[in-house]
C-alpha atoms as a PDB file:
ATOM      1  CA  UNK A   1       5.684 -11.971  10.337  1.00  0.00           C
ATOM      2  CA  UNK A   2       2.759 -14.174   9.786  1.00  0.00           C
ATOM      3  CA  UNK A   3       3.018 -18.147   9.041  1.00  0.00           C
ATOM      4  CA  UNK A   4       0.484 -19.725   6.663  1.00  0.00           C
ATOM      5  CA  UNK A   5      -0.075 -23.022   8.343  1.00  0.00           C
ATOM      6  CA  UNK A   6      -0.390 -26.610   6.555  1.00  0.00           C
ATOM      7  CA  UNK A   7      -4.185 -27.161   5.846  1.00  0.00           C
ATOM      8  CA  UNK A   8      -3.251 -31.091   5.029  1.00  0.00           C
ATOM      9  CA  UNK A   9      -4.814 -33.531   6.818  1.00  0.00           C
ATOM     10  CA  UNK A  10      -3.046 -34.655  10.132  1.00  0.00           C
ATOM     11  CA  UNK A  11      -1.433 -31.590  10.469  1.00  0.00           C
ATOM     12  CA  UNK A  12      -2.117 -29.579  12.604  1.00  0.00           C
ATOM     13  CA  UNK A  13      -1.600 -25.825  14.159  1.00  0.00           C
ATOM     14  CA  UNK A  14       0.223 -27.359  16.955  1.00  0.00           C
ATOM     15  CA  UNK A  15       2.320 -29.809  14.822  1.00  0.00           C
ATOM     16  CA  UNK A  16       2.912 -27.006  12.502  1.00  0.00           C
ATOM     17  CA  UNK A  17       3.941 -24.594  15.095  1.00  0.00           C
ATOM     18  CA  UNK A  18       7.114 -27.235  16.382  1.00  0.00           C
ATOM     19  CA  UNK A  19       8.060 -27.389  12.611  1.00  0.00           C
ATOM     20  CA  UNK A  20       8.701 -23.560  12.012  1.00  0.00           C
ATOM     21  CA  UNK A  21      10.295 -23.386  15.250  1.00  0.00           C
ATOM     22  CA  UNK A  22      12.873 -26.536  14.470  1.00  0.00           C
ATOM     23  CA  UNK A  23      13.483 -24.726  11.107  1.00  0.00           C
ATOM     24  CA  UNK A  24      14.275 -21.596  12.573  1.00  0.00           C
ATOM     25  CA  UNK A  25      16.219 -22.968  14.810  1.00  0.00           C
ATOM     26  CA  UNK A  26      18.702 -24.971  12.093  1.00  0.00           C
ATOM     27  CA  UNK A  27      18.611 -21.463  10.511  1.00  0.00           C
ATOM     28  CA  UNK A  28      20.212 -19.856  13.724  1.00  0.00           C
ATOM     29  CA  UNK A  29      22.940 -22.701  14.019  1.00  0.00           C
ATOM     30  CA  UNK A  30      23.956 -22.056  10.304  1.00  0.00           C
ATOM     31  CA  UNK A  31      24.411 -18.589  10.552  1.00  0.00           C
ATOM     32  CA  UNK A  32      25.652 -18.814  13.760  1.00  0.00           C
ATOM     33  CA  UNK A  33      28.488 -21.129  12.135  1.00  0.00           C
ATOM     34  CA  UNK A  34      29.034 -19.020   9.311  1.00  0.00           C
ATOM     35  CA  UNK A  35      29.781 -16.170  11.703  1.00  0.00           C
ATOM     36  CA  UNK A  36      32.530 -17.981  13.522  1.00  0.00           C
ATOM     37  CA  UNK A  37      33.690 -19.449  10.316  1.00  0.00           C
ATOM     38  CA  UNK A  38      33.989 -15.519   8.762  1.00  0.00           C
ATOM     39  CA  UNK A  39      34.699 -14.009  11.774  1.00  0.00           C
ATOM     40  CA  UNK A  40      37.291 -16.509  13.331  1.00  0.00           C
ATOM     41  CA  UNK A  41      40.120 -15.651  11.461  1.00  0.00           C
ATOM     42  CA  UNK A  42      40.052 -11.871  12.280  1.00  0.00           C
ATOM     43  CA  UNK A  43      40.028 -12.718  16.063  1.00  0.00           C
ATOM     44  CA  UNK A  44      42.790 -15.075  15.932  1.00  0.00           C
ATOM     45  CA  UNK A  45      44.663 -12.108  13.904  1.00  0.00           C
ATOM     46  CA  UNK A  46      43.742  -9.735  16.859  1.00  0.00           C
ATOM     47  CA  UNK A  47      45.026 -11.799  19.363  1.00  0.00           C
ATOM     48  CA  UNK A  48      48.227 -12.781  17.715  1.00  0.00           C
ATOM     49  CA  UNK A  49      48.587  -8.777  17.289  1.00  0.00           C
ATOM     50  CA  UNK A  50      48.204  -8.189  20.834  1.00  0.00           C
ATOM     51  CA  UNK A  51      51.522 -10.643  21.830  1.00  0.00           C
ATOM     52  CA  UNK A  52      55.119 -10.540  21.773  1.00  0.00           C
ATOM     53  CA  UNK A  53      56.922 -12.374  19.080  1.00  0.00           C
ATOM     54  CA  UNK A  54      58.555 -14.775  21.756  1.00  0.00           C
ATOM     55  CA  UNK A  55      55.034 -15.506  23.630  1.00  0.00           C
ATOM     56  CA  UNK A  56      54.047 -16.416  19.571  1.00  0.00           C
ATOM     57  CA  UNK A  57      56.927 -18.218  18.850  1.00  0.00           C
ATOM     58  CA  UNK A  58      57.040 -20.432  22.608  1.00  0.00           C
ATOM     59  CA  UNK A  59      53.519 -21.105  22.739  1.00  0.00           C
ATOM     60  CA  UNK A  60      50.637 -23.025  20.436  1.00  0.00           C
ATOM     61  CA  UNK A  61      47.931 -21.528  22.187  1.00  0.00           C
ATOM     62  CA  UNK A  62      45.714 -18.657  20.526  1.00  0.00           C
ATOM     63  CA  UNK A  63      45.276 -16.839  23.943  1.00  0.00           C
ATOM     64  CA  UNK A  64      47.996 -14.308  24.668  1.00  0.00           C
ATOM     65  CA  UNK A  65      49.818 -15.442  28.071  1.00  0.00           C
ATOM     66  CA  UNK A  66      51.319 -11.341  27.924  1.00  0.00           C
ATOM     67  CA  UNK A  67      48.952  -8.728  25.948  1.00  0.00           C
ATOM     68  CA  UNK A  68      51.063  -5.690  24.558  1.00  0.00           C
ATOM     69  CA  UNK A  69      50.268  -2.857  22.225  1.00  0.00           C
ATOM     70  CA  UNK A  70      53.919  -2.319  21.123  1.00  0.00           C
ATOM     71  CA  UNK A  71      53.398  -4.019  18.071  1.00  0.00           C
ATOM     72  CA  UNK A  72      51.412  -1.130  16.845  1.00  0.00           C
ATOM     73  CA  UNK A  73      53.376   1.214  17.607  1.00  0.00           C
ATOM     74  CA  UNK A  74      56.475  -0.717  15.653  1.00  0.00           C
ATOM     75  CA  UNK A  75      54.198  -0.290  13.111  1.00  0.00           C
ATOM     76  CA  UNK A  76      54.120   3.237  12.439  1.00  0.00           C
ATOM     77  CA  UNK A  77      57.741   3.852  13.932  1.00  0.00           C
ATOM     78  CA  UNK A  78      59.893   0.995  11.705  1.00  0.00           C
ATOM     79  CA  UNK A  79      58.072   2.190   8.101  1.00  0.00           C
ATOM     80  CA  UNK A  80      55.986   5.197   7.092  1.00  0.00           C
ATOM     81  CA  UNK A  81      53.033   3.682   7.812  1.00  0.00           C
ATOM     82  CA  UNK A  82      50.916   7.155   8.074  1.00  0.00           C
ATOM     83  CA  UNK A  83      52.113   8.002   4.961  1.00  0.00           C
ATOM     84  CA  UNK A  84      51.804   4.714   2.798  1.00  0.00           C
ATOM     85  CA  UNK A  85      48.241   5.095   3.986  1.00  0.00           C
ATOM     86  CA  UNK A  86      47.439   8.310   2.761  1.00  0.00           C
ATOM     87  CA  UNK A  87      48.781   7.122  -0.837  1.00  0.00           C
ATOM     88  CA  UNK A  88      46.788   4.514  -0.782  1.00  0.00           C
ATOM     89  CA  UNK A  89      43.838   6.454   0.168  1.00  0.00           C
ATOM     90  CA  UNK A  90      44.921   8.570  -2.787  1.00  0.00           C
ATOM     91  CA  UNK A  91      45.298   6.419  -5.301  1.00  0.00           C
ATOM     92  CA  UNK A  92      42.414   3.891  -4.575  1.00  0.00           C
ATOM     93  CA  UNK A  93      39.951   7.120  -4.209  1.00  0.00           C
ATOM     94  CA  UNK A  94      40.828   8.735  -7.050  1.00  0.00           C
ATOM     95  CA  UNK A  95      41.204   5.578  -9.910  1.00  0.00           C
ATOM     96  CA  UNK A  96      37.737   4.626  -8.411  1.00  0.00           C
ATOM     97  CA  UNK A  97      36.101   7.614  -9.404  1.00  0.00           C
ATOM     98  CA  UNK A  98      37.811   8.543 -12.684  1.00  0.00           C
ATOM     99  CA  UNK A  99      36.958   4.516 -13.676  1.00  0.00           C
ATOM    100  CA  UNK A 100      33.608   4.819 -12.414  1.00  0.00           C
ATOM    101  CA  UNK A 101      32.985   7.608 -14.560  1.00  0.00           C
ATOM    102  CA  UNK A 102      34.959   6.233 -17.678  1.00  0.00           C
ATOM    103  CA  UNK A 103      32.713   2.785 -17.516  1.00  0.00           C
ATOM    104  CA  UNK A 104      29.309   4.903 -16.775  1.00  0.00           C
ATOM    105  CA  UNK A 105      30.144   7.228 -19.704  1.00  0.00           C
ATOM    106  CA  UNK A 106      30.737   3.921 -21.998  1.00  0.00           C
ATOM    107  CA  UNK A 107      27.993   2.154 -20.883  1.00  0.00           C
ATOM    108  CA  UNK A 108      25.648   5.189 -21.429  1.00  0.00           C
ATOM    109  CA  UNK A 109      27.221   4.880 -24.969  1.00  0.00           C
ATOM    110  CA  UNK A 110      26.460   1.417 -25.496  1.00  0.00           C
ATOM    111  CA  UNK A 111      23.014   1.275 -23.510  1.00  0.00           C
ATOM    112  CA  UNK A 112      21.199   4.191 -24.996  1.00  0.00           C
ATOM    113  CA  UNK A 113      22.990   5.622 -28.026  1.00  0.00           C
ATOM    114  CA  UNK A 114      22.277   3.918 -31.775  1.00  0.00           C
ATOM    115  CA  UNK A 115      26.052   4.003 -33.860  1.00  0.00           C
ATOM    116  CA  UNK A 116      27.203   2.087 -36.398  1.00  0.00           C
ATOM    117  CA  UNK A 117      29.125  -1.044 -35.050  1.00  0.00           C
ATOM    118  CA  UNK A 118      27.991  -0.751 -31.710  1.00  0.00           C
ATOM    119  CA  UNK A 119      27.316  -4.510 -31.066  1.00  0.00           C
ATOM    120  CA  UNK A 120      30.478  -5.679 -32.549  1.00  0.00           C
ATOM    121  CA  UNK A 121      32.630  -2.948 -30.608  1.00  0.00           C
ATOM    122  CA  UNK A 122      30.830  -4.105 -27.644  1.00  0.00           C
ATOM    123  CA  UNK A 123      31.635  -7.556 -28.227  1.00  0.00           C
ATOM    124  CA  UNK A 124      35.492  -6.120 -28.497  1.00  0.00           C
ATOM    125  CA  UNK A 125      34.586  -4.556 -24.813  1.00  0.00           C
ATOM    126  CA  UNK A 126      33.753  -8.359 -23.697  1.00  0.00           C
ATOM    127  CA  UNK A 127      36.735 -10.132 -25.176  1.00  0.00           C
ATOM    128  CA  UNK A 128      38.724  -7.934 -23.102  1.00  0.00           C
ATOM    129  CA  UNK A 129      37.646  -9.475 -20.166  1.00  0.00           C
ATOM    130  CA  UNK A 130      39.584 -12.684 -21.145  1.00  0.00           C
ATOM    131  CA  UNK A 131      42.969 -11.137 -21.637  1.00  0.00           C
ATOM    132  CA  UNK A 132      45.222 -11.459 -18.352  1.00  0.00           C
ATOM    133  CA  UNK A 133      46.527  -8.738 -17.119  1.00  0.00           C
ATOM    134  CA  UNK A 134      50.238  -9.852 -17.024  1.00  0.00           C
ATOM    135  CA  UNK A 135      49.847  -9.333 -21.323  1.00  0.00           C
ATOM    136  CA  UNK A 136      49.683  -5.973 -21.409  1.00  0.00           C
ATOM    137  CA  UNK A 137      51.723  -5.384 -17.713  1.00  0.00           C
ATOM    138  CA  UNK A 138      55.038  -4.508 -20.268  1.00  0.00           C
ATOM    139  CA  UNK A 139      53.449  -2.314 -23.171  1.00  0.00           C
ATOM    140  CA  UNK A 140      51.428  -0.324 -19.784  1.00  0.00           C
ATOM    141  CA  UNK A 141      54.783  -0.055 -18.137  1.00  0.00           C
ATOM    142  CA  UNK A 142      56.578   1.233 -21.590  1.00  0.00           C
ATOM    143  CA  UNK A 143      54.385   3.852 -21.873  1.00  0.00           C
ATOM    144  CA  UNK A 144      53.968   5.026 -18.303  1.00  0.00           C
ATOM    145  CA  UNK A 145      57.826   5.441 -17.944  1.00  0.00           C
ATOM    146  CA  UNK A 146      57.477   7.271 -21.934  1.00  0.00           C
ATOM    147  CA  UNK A 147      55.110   9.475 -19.817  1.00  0.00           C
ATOM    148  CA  UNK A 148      57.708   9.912 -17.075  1.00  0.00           C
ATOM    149  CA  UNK A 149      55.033   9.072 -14.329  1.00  0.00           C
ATOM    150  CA  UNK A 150      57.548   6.057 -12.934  1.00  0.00           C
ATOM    151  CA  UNK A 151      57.610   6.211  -9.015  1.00  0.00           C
ATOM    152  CA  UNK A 152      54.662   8.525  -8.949  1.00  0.00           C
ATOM    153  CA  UNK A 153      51.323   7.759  -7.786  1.00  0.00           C
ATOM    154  CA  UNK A 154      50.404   8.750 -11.075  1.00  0.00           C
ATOM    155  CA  UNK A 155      51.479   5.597 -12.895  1.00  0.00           C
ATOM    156  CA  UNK A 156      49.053   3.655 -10.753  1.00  0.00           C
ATOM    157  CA  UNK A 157      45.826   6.042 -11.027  1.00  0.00           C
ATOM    158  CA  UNK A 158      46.136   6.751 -14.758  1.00  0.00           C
ATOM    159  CA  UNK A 159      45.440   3.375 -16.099  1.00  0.00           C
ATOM    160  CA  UNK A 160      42.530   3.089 -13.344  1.00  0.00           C
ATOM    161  CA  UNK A 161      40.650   5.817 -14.842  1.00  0.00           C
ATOM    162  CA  UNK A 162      40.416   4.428 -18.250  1.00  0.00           C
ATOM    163  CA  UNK A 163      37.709   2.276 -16.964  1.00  0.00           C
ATOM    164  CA  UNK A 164      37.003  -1.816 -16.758  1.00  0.00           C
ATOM    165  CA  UNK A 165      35.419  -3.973 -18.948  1.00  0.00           C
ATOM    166  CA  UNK A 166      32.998  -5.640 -16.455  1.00  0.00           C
ATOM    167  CA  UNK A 167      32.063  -2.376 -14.805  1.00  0.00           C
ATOM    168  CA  UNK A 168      31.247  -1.068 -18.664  1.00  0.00           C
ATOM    169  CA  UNK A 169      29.054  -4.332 -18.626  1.00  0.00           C
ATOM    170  CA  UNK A 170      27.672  -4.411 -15.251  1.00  0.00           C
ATOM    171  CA  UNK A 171      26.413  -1.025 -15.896  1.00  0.00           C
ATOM    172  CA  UNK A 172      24.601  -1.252 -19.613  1.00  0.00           C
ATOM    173  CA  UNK A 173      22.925  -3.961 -18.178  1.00  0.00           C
ATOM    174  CA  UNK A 174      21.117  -1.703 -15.397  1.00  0.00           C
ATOM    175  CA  UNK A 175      21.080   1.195 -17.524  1.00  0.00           C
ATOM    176  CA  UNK A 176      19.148  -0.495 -20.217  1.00  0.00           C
ATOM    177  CA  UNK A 177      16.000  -1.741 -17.794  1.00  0.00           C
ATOM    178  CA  UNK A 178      15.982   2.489 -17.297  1.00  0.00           C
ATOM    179  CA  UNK A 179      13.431   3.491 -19.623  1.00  0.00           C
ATOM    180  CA  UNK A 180      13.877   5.349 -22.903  1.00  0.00           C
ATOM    181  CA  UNK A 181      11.585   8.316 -22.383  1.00  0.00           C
ATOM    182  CA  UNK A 182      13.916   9.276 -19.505  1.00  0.00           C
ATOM    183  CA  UNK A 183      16.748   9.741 -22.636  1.00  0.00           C
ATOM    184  CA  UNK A 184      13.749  11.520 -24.472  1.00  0.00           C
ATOM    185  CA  UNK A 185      12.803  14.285 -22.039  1.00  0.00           C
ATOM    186  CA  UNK A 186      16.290  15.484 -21.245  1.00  0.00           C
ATOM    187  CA  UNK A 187      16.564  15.649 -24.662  1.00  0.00           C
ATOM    188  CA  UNK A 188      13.958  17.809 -25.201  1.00  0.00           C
ATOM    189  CA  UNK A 189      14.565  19.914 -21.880  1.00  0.00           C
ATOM    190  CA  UNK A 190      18.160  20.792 -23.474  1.00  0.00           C
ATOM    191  CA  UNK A 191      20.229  18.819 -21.458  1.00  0.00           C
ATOM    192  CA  UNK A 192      23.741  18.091 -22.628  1.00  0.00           C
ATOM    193  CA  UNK A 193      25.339  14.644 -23.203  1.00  0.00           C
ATOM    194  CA  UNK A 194      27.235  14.935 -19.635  1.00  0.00           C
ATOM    195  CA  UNK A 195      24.618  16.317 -18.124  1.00  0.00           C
ATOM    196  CA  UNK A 196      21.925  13.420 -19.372  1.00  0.00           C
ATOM    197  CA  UNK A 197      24.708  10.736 -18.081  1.00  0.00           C
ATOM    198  CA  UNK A 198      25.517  12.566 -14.528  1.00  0.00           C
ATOM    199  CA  UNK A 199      22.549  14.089 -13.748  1.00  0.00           C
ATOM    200  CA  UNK A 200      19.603  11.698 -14.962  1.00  0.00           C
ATOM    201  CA  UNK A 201      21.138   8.654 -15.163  1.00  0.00           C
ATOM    202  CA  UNK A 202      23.500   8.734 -12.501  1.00  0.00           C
ATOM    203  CA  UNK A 203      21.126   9.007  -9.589  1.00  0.00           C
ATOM    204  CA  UNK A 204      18.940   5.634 -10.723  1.00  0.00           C
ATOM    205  CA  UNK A 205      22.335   3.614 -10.790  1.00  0.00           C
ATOM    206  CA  UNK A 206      23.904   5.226  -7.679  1.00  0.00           C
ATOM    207  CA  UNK A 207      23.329   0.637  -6.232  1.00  0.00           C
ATOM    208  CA  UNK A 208      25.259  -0.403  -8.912  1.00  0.00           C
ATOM    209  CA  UNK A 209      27.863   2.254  -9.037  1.00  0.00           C
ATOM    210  CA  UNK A 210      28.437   1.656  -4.924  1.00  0.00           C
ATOM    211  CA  UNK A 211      28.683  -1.846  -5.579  1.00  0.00           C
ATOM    212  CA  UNK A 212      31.763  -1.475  -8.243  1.00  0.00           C
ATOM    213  CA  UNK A 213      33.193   1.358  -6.381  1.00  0.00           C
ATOM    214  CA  UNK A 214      33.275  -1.098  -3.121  1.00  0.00           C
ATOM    215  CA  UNK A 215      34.979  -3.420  -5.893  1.00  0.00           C
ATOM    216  CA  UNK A 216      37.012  -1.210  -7.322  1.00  0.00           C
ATOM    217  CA  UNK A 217      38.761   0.728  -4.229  1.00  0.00           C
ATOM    218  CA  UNK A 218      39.327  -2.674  -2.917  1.00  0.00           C
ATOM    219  CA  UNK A 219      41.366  -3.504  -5.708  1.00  0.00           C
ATOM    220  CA  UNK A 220      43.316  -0.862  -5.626  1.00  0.00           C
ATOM    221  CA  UNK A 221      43.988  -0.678  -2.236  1.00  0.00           C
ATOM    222  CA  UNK A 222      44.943  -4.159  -2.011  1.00  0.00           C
ATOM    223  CA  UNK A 223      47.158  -4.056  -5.206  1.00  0.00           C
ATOM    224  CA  UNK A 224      50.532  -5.555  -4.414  1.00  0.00           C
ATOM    225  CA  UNK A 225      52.063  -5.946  -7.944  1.00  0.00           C
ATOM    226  CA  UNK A 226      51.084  -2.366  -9.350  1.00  0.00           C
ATOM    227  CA  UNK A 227      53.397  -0.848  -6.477  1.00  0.00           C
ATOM    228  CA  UNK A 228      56.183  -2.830  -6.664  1.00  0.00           C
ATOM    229  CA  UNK A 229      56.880  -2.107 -10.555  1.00  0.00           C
ATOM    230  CA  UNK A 230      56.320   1.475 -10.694  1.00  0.00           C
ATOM    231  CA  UNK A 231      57.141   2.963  -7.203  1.00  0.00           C
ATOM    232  CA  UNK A 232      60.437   2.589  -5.853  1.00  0.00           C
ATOM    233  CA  UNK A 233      60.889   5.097  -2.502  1.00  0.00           C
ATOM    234  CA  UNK A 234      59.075   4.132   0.352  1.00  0.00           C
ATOM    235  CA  UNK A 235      57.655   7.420   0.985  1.00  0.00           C
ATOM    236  CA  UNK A 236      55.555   6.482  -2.492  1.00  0.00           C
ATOM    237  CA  UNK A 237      54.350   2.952  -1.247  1.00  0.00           C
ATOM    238  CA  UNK A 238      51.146   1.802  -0.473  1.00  0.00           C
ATOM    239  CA  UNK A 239      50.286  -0.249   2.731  1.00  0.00           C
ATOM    240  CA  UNK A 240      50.134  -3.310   1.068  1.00  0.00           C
ATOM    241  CA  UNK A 241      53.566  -3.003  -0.140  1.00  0.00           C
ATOM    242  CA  UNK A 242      54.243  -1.559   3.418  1.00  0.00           C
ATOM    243  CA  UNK A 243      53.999  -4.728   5.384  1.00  0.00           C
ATOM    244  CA  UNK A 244      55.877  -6.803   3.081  1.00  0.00           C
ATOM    245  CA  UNK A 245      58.736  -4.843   4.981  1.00  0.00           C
ATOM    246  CA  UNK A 246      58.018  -6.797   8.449  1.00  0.00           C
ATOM    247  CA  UNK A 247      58.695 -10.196   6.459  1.00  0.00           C
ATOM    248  CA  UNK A 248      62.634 -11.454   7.421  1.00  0.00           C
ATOM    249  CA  UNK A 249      64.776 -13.814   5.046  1.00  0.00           C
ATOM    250  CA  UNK A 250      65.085 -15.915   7.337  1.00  0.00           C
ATOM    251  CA  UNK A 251      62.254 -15.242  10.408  1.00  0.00           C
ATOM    252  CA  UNK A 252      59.167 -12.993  10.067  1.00  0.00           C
ATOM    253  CA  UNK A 253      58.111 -11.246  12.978  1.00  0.00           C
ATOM    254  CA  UNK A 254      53.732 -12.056  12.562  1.00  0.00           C
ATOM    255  CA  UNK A 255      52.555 -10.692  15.451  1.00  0.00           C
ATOM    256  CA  UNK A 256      54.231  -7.265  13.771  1.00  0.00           C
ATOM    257  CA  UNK A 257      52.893  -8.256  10.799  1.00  0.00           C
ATOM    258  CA  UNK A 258      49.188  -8.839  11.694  1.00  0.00           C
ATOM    259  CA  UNK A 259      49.262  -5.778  13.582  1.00  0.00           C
ATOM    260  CA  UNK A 260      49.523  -3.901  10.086  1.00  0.00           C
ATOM    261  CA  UNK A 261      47.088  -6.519   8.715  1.00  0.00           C
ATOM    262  CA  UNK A 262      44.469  -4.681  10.984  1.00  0.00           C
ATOM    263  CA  UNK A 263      45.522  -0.921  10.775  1.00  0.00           C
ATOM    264  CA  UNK A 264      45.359  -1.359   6.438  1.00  0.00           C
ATOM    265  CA  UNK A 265      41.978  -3.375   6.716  1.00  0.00           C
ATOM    266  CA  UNK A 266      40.537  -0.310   9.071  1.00  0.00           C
ATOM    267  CA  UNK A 267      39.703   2.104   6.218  1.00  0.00           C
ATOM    268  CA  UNK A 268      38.190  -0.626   3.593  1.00  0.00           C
ATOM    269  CA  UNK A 269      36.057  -1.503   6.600  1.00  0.00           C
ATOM    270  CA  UNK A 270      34.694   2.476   6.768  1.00  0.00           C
ATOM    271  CA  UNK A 271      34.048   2.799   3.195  1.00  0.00           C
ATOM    272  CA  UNK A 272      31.974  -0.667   3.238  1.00  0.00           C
ATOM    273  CA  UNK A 273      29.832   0.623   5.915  1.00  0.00           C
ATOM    274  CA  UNK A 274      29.583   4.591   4.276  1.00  0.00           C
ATOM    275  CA  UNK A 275      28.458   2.496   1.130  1.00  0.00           C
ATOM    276  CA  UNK A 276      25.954  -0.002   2.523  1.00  0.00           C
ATOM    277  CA  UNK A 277      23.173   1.406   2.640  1.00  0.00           C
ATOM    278  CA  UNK A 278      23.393   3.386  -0.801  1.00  0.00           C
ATOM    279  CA  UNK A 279      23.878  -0.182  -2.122  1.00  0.00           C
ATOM    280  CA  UNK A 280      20.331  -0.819  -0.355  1.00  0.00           C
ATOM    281  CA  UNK A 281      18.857   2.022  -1.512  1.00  0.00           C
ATOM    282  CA  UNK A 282      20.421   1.727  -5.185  1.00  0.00           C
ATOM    283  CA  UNK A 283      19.376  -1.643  -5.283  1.00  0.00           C
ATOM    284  CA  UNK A 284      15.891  -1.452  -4.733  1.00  0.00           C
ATOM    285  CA  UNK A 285      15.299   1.901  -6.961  1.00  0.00           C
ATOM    286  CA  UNK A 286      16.705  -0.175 -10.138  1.00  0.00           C
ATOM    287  CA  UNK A 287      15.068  -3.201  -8.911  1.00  0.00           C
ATOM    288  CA  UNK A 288      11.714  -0.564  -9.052  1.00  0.00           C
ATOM    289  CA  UNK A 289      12.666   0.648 -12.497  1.00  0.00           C
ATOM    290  CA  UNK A 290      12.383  -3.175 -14.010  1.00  0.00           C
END
C-alpha cells in the first residue's frame, strides 16, 4: 500500500514516516479492544460451561478450578436437544426462503412494474413497519388455530413466508439502481414474470438477499415468543425455548445453561460464514451496477 507523504513545509519523509506508524498503531489498539470487548463475553460463557455448578456457585473467579464436559452432555440427555434443533433448523430455513421470495417478488412489483396506485400502496407497505408486532399477535393466532396448524411447526413458518416490510424495501431500493433494459430484453427474449424475477434479477441481488436471509434466519431461530404460543410438546420446541427448561424457580443451574447457549449459537455461526462471502461478492456486483 503506498503513502502519499506531506509536501508542507517542515515536514518531512522522516517526520511523516513516525506519523503513519503512530496512527497505525492507535488503529491496532482499537481493534484490538473491540475484539476483547466482542469476544470477551463468549469466553467467559465457555469457561463457565466447562465447570460444575458448585465450582460456579463457591468461587468468583472466571477460571475453572475443575474443567468437565458433563454439562454438555446434560444437555442433550435432560431435553430433546437434537431434536429442538432440527425444528429450528426447519423452521428458520424454510420461513427464510419462502419470505425471501415473497419480499423479492413484491419488490420486483414495486421497483420495475408501472400500476395504478403503486406509490400509495407502497406507502401502505412502509406504515407497516410502525405497527408492533404484539397488535396483530391475537388476530395471527385466531386464524392459525382456524387453520388447525396450533402446535405444528407450521404455525410458525406460514406467517414467515408472507414476507417483511423492510426486506420488500431493502430490496426495491437495490433493484431499482438495476437498469431498465435488463426488464426490456427478457421481455423481448420471452421470459416469463417468474422467470424475469428469479432468473435475471435474482443473481444481481444475491448481496442483498444474503444479507436479509442472515437477518431473517436469525430471527427465527432466536424467536422465543412465537414458540411458546403456538407449540406446546417439547418434541415441537425450538432451542431457544429449549433452554428456558434449565432455568429453576428458585436456582438456575448456568453453567448447564451456557452450555446450551453454545451448542444453539453453533449453527447461526455456520450459516454466517457459508454467507460471507456471497455478501462480498453481492455487494460489490450491485455496488458495480450503480
Amino acid at each position: 500500500m503506498s503513502v502519499e507523504l506531506d509536501r508542507r513545509p517542515g515536514v518531512t519523509p522522516v517526520r511523516e514516516a513516525r506519523r503513519t506508524r503512530t496512527g497505525r498503531g492507535w488503529e491496532y489498539v482499537i481493534l484490538s479492544v473491540a475484539v476483547v470487548i466482542i469476544l470477551g463475553p463468549f469466553l467467559i460463557a465457555a469457561l463457565t460451561s466447562l465447570r460444575t455448578n458448585a465450582d460456579y456457585v463457591s468461587s468468583t473467579s472466571v477460571i475453572p478450578t475443575e474443567f468437565t464436559l458433563s454439562n454438555y452432555v446434560r444437555v442433550f440427555e435432560e431435553i430433546p436437544m437434537g431434536r429442538m434443533i432440527l425444528n429450528g433448523l426447519f423452521i428458520a430455513v424454510l420461513g427464510t426462503v419462502g419470505g425471501l421470495a415473497a419480499s423479492l417478488v413484491g419488490a420486483f412489483c414495486f421497483a420495475k412494474l408501472r400500476f395504478v396506485g403503486r406509490e400509495p400502496l407502497f406507502g401502505v407497505v412502509l406504515f407497516t413497519m410502525l405497527v408492533p408486532s404484539t397488535v396483530t399477535l391475537i388476530p395471527l393466532y385466531t386464524i392459525i388455530r382456524a387453520l388447525g396448524l396450533v402446535d405444528t411447526p407450521w404455525a410458525l413458518i406460514l406467517p414467515l413466508c408472507t414476507g417483511s416490510a423492510f426486506a420488500v424495501f431493502f430490496l426495491r431500493q437495490h433493484l431499482m439502481s438495476v437498469p431498465h433494459e435488463f426488464y426490456e430484453a427478457a421481455a423481448l427474449d420471452g421470459c416469463s414474470f417468474p422467470g424475469t424475477i428469479f432468473r435475471v434479477y435474482l443473481p444481481l441481488v444475491r448481496g442483498p438477499l444474503a444479507i436479509l436471509a442472515i437477518l431473517n434466519f436469525l430471527a427465527s431461530w432466536n424467536d422465543l415468543l412465537g414458540p411458546l404460543i403456538y407449540l406446546n410438546t417439547p418434541e415441537e420446541m425450538t432451542p431457544t425455548v429449549g433452554l428456558t427448561y434449565f432455568r429453576g424457580q428458585y436456582t438456575t443451574d448456568f453453567p448447564v445453561m451456557l452450555a446450551g447457549a453454545l451448542v444453539v449459537l453453533v449453527p447461526t455461526t455456520i450459516i454466517f460464514l457459508v454467507f460471507n462471502r456471497h455478501i462480498r461478492d453481492g455487494l460489490a456486483i450491485s455496488g458495480s451496477l450503480k
